[in-house]
PDB file of N, CA and C in Angstrom:
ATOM      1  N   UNK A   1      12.496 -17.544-290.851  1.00  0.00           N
ATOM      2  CA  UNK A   1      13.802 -18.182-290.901  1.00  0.00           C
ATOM      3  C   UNK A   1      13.645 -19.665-290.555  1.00  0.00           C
ATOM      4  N   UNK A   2      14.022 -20.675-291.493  1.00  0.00           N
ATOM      5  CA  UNK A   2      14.086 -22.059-291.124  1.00  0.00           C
ATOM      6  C   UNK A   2      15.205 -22.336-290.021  1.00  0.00           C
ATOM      7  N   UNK A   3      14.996 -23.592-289.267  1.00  0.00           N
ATOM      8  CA  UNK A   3      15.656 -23.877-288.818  1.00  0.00           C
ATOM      9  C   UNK A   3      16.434 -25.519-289.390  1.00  0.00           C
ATOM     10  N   UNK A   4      17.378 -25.610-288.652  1.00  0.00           N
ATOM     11  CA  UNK A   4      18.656 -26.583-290.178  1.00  0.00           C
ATOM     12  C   UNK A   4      17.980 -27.492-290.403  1.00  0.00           C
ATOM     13  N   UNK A   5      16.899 -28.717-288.849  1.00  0.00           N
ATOM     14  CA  UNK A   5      15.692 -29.344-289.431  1.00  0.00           C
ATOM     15  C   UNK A   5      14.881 -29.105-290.765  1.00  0.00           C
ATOM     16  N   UNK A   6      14.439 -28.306-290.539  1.00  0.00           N
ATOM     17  CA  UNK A   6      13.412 -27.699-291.966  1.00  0.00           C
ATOM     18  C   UNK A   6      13.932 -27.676-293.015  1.00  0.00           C
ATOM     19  N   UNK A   7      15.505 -27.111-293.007  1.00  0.00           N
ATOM     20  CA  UNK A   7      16.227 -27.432-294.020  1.00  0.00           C
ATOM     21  C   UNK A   7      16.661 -28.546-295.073  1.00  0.00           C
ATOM     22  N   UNK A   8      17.211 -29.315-293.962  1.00  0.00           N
ATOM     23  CA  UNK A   8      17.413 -30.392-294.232  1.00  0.00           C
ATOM     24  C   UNK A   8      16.022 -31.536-294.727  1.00  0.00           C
ATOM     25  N   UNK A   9      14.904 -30.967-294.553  1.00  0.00           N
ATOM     26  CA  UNK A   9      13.618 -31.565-294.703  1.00  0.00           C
ATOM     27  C   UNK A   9      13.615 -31.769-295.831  1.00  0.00           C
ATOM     28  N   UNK A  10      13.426 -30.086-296.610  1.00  0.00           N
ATOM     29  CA  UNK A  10      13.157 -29.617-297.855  1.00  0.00           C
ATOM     30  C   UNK A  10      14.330 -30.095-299.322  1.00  0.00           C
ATOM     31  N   UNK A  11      15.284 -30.192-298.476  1.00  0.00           N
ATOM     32  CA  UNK A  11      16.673 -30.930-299.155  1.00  0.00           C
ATOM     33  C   UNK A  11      16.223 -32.787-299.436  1.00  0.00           C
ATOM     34  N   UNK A  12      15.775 -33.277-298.609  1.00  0.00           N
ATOM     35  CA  UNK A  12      15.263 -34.574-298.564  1.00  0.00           C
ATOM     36  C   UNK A  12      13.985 -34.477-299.579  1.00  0.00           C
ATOM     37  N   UNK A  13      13.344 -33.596-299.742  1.00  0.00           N
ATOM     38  CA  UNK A  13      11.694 -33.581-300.641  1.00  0.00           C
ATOM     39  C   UNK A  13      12.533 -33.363-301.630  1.00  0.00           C
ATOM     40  N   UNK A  14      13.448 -32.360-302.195  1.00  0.00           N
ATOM     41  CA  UNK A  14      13.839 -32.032-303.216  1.00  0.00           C
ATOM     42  C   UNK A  14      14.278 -33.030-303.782  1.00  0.00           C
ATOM     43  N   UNK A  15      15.609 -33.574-302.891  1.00  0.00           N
ATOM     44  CA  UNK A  15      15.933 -34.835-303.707  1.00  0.00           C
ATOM     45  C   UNK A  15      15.054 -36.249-304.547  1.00  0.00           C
ATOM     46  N   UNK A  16      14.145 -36.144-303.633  1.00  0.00           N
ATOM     47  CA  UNK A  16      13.114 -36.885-303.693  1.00  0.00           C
ATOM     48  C   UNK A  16      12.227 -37.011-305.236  1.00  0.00           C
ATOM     49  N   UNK A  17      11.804 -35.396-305.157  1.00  0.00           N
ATOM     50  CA  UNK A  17      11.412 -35.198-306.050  1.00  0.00           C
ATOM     51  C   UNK A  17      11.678 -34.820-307.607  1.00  0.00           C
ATOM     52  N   UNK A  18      13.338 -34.475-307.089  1.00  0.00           N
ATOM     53  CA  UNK A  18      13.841 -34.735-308.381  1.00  0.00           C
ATOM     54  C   UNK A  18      14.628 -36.106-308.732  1.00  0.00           C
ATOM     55  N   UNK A  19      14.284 -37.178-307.778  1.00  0.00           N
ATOM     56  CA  UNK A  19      14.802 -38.783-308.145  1.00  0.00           C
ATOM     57  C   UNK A  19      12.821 -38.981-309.082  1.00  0.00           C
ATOM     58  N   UNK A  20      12.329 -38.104-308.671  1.00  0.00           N
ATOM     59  CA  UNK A  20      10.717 -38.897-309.957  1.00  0.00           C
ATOM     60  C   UNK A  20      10.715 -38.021-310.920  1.00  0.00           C
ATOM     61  N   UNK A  21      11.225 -36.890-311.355  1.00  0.00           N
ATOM     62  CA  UNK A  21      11.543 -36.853-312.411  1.00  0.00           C
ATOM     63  C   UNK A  21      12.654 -37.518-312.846  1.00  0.00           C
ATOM     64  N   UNK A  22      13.652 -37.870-312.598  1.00  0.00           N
ATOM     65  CA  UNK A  22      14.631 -38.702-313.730  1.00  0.00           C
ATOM     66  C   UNK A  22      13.793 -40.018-313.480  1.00  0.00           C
ATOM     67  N   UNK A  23      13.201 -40.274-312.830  1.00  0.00           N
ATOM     68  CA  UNK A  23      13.121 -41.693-313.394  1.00  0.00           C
ATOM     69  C   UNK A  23      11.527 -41.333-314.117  1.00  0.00           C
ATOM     70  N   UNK A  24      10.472 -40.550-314.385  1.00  0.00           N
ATOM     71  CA  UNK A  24      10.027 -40.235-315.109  1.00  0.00           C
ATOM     72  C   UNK A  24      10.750 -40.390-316.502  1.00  0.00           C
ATOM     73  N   UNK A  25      11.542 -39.368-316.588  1.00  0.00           N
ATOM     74  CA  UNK A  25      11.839 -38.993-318.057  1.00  0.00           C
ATOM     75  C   UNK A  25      12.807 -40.129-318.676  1.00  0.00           C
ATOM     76  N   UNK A  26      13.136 -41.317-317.863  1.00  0.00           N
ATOM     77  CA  UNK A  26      13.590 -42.246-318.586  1.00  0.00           C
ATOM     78  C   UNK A  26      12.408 -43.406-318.987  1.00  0.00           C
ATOM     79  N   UNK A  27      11.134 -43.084-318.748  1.00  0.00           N
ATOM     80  CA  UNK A  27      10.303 -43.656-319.402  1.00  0.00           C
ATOM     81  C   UNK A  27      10.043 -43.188-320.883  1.00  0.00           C
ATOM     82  N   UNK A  28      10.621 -42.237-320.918  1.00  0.00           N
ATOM     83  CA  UNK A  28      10.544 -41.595-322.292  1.00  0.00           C
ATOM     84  C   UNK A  28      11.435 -42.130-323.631  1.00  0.00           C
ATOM     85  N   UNK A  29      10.787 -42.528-324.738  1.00  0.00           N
ATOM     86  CA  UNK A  29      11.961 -42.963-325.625  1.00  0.00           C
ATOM     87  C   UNK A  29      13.146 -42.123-325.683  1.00  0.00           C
ATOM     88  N   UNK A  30      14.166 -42.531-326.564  1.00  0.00           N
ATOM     89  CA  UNK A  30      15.545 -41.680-326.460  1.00  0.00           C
ATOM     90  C   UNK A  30      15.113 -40.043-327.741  1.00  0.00           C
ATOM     91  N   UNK A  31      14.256 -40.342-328.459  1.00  0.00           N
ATOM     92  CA  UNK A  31      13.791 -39.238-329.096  1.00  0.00           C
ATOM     93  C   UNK A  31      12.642 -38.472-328.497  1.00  0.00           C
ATOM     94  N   UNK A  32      11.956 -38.835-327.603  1.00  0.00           N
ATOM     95  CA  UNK A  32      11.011 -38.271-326.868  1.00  0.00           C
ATOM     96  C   UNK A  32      11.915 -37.248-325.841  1.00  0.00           C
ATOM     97  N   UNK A  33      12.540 -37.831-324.994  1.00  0.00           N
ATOM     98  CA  UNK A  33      13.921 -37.245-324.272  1.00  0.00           C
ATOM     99  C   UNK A  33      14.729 -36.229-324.728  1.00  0.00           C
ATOM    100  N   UNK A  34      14.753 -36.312-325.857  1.00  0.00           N
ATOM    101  CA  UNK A  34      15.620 -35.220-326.507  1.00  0.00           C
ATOM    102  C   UNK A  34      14.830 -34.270-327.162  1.00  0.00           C
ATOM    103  N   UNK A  35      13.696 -33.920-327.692  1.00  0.00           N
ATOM    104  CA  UNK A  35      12.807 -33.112-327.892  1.00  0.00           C
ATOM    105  C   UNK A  35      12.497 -32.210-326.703  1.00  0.00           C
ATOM    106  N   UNK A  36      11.854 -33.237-325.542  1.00  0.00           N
ATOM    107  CA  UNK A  36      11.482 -32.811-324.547  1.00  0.00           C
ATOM    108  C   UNK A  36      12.916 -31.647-324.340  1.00  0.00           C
ATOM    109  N   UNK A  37      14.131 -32.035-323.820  1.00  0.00           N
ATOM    110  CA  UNK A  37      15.557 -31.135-323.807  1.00  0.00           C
ATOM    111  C   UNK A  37      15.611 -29.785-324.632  1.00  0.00           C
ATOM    112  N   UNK A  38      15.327 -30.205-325.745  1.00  0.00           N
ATOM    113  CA  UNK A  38      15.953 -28.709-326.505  1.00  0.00           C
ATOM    114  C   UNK A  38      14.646 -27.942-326.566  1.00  0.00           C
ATOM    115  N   UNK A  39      12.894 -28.501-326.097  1.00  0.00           N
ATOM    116  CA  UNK A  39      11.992 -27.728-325.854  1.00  0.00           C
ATOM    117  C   UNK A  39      12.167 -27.025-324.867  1.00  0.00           C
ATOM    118  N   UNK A  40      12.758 -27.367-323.726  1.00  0.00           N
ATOM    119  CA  UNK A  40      12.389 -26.869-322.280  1.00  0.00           C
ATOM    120  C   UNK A  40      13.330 -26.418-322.101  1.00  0.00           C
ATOM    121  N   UNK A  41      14.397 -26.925-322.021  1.00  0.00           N
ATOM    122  CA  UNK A  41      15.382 -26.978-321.452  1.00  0.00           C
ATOM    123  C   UNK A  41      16.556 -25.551-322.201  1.00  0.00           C
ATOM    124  N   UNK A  42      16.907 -26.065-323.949  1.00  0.00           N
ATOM    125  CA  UNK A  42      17.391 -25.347-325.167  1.00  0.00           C
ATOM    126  C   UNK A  42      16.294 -24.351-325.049  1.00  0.00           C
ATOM    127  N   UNK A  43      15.111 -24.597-325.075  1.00  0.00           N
ATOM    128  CA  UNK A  43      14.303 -22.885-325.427  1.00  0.00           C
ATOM    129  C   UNK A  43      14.114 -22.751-327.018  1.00  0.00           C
ATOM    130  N   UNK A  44      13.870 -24.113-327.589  1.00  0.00           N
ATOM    131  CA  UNK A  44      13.841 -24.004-328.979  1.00  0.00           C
ATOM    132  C   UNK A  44      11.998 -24.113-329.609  1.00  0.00           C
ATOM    133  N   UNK A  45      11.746 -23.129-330.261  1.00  0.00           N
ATOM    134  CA  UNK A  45      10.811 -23.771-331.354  1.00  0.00           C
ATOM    135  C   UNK A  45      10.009 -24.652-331.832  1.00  0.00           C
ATOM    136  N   UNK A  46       9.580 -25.489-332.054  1.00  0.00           N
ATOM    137  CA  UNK A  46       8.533 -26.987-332.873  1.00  0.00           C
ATOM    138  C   UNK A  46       9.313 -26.569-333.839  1.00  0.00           C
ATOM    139  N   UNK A  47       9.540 -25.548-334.732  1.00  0.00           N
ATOM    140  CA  UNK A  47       9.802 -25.512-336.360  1.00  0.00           C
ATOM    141  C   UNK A  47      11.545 -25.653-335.836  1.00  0.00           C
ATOM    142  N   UNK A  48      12.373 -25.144-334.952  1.00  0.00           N
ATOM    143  CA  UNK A  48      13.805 -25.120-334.867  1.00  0.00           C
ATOM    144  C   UNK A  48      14.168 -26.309-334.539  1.00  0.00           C
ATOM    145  N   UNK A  49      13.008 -27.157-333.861  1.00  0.00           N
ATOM    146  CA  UNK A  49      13.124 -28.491-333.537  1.00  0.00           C
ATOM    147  C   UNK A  49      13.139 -29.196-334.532  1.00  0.00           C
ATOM    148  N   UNK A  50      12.183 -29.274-335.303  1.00  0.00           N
ATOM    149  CA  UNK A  50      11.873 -30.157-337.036  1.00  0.00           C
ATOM    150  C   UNK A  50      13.649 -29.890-337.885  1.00  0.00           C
ATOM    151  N   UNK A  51      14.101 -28.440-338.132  1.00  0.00           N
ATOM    152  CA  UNK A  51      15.126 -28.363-338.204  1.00  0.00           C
ATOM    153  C   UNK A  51      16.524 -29.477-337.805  1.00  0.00           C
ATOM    154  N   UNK A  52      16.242 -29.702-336.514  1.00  0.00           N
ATOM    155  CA  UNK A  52      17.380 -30.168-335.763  1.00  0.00           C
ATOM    156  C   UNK A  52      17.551 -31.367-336.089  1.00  0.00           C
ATOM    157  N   UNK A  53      16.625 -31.748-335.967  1.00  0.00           N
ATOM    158  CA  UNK A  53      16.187 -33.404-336.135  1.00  0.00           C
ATOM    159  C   UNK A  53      15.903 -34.006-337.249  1.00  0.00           C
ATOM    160  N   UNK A  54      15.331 -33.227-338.505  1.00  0.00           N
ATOM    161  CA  UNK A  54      15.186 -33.409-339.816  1.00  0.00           C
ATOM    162  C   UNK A  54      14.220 -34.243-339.825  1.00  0.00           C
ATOM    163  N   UNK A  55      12.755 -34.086-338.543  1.00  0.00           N
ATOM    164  CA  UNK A  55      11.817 -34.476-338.992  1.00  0.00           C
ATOM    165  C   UNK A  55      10.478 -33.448-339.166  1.00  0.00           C
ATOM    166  N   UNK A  56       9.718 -33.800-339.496  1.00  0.00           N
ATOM    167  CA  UNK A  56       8.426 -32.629-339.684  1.00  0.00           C
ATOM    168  C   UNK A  56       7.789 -32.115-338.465  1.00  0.00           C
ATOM    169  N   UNK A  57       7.358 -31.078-338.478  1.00  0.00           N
ATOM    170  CA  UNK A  57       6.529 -29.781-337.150  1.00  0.00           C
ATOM    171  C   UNK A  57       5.731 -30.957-336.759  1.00  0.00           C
ATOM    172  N   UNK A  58       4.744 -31.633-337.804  1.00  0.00           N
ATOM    173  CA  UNK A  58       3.796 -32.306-336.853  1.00  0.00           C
ATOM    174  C   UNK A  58       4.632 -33.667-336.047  1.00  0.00           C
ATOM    175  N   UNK A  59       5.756 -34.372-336.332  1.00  0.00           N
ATOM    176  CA  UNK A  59       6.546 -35.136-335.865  1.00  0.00           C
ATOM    177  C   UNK A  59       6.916 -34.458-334.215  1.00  0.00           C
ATOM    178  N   UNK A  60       7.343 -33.423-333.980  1.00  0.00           N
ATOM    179  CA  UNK A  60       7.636 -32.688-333.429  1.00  0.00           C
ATOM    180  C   UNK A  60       6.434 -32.462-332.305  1.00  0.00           C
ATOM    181  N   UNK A  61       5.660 -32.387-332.556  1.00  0.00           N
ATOM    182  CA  UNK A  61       4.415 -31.828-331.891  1.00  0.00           C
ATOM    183  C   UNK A  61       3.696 -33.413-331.161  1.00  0.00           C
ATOM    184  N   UNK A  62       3.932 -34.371-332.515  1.00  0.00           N
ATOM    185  CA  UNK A  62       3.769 -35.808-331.378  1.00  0.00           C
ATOM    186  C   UNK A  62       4.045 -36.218-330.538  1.00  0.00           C
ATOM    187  N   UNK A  63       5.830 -36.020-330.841  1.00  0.00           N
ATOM    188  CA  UNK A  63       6.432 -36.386-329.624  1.00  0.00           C
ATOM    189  C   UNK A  63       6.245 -35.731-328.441  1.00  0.00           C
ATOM    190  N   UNK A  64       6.218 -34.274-327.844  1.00  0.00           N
ATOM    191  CA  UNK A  64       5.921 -33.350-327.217  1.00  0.00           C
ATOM    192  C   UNK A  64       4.635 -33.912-326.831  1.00  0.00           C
ATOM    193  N   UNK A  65       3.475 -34.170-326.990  1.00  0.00           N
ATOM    194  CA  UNK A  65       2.173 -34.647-326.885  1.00  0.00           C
ATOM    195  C   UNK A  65       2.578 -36.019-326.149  1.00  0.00           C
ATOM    196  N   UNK A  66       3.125 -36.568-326.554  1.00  0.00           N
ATOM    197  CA  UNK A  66       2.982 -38.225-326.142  1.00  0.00           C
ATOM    198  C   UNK A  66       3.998 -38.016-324.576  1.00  0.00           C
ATOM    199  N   UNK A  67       5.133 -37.496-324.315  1.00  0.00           N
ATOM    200  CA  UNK A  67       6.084 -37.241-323.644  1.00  0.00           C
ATOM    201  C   UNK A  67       5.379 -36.692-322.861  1.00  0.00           C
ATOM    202  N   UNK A  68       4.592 -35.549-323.063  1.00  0.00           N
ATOM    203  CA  UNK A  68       4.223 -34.968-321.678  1.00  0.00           C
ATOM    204  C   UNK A  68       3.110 -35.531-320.761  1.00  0.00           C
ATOM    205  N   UNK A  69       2.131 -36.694-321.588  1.00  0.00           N
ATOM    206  CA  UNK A  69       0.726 -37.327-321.470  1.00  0.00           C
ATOM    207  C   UNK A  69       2.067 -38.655-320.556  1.00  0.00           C
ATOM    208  N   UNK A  70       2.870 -39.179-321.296  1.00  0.00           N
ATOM    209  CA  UNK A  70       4.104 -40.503-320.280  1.00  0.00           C
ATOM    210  C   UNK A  70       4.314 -39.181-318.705  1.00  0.00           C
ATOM    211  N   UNK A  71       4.670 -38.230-318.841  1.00  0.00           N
ATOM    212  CA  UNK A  71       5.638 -37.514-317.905  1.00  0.00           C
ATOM    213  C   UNK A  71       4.127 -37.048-316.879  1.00  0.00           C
ATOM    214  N   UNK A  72       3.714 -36.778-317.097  1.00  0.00           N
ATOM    215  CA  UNK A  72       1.753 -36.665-316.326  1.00  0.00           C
ATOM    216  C   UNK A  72       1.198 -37.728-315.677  1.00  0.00           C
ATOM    217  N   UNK A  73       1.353 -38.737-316.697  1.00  0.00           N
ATOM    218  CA  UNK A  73       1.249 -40.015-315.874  1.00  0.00           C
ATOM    219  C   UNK A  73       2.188 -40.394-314.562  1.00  0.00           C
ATOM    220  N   UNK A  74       3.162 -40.600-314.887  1.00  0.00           N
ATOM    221  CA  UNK A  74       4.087 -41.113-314.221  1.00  0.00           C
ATOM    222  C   UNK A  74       4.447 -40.317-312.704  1.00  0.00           C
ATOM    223  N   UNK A  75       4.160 -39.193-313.184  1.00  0.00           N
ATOM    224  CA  UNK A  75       4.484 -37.787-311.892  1.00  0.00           C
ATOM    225  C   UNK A  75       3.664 -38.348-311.058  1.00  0.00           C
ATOM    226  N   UNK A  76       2.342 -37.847-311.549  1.00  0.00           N
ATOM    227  CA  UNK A  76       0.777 -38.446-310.879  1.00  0.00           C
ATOM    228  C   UNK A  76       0.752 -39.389-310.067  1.00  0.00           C
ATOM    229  N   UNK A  77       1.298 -40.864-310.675  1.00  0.00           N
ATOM    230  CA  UNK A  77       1.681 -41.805-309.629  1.00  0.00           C
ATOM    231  C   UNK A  77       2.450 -41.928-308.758  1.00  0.00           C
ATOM    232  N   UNK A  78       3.616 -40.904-309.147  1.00  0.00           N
ATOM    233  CA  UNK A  78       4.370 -41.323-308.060  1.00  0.00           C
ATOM    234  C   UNK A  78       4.140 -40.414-306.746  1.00  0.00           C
ATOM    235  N   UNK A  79       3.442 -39.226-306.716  1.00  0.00           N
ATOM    236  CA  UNK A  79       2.911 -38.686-305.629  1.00  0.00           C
ATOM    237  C   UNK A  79       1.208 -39.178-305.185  1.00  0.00           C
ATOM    238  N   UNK A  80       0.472 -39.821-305.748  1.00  0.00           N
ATOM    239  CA  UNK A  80      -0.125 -40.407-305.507  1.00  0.00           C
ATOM    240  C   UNK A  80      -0.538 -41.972-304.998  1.00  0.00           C
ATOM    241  N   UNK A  81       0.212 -42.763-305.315  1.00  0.00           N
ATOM    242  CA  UNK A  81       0.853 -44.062-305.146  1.00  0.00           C
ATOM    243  C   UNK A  81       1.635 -44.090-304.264  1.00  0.00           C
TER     244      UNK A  81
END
């Protein structure tokens, strides 16, 4: 059982750590961002994605590639840095 200290700790890391992801994922272009969304987030496809967007699987698969290599980076530093 925590006590409200500990609590309140883990509430402070959380926030924390979810202030480096948003500012992660706004390193991301506005189409990188939105791929990334309806991948993870929507639960969609590469091919339901190409669909959505009306660009091609391998279009799809770049962005996803490049977004997660920006979002790796950026994580990395900011718990390391």
């Amino acid at each position: 059982m925590m006590n409200e200290e500990q609590l309140m700790i883990l509430g402070e890391i959380e926030e924390e750590q979810n202030e480096h992801v948003r500012q992660a994922l706004l390193r991301l272009s506005e189409r990188q961002r939105e791929v990334v969304f309806l991948k993870f987030y929507g639960g969609l496809s590469n091919e339901e994605i190409s669909q959505v967007l009306g660009v091609n699987r391998q279009s799809v698969y770049n962005y996803i590639y490049r977004a997660i290599t920006i979002l790796q980076e950026t994580l990395s530093h900011s718990y390391t840095g």
